[in-house]
PDB file of N, CA and C in Angstrom:
ATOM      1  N   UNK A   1       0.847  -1.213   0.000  1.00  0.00           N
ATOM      2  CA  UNK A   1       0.000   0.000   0.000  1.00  0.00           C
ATOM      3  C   UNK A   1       0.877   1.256   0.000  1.00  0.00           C
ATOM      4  N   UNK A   2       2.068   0.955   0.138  1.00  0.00           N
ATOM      5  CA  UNK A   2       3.130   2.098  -0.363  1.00  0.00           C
ATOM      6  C   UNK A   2       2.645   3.325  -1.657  1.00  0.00           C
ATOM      7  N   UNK A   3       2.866   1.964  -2.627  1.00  0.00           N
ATOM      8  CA  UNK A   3       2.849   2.877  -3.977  1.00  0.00           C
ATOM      9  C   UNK A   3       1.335   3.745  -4.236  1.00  0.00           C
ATOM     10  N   UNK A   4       0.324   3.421  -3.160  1.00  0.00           N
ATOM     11  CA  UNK A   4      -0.864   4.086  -3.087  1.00  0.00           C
ATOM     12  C   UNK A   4      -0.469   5.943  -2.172  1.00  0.00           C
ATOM     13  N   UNK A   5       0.258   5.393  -1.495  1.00  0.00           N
ATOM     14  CA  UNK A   5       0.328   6.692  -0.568  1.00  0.00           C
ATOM     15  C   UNK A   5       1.268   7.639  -1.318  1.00  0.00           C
ATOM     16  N   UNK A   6       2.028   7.140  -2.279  1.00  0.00           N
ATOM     17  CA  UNK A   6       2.644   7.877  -3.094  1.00  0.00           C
ATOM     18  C   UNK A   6       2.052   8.403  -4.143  1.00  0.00           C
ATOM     19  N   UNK A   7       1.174   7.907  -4.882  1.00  0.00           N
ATOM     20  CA  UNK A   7       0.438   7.951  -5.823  1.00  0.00           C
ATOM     21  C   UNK A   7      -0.764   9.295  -5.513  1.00  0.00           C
ATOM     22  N   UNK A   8      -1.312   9.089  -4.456  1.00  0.00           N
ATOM     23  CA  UNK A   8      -2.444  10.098  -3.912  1.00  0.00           C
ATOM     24  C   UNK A   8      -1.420  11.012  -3.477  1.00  0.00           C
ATOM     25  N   UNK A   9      -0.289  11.581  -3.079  1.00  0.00           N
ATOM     26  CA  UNK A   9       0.674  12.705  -2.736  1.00  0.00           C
ATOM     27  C   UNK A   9       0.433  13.254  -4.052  1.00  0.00           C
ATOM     28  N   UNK A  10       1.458  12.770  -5.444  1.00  0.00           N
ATOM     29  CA  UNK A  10       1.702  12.904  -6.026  1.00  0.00           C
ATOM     30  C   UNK A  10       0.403  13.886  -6.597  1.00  0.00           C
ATOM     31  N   UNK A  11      -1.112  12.891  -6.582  1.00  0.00           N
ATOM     32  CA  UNK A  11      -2.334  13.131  -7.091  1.00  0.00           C
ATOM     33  C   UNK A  11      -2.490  14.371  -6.689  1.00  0.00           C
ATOM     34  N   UNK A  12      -2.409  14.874  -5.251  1.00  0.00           N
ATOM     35  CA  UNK A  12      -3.409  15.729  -4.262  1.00  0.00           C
ATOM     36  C   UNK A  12      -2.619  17.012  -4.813  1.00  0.00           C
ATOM     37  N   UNK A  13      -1.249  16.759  -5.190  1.00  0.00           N
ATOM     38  CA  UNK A  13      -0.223  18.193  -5.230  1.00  0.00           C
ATOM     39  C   UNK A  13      -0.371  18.582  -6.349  1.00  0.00           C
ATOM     40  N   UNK A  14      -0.434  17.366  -7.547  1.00  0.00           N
ATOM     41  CA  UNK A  14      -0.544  18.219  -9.114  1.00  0.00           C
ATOM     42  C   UNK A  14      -1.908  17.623  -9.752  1.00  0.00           C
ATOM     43  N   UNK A  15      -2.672  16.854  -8.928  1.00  0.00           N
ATOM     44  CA  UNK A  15      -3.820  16.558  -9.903  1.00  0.00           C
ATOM     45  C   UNK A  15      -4.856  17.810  -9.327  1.00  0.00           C
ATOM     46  N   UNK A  16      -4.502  17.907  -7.700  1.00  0.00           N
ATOM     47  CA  UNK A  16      -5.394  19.621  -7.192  1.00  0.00           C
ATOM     48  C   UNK A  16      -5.489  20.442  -7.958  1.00  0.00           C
ATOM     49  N   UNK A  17      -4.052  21.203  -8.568  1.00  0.00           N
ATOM     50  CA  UNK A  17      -3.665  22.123  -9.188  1.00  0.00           C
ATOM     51  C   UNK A  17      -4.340  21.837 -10.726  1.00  0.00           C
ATOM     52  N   UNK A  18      -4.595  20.595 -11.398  1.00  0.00           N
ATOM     53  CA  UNK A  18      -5.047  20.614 -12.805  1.00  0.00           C
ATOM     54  C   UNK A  18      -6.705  20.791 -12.567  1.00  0.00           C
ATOM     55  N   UNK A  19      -7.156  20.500 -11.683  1.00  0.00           N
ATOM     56  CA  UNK A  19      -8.613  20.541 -11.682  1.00  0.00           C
ATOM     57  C   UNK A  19      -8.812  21.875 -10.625  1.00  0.00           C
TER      58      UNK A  19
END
């Protein structure tokens, strides 16, 4: 469940910013 908690960081910092 690593690559999940990385994945939603990743999401929250530049997928926030695209939407």
């Amino acid at each position: 469940m690593y690559y999940i908690n990385g994945v939603m960081a990743n999401v929250l910092a530049h997928g926030y910013k695209l939407h």
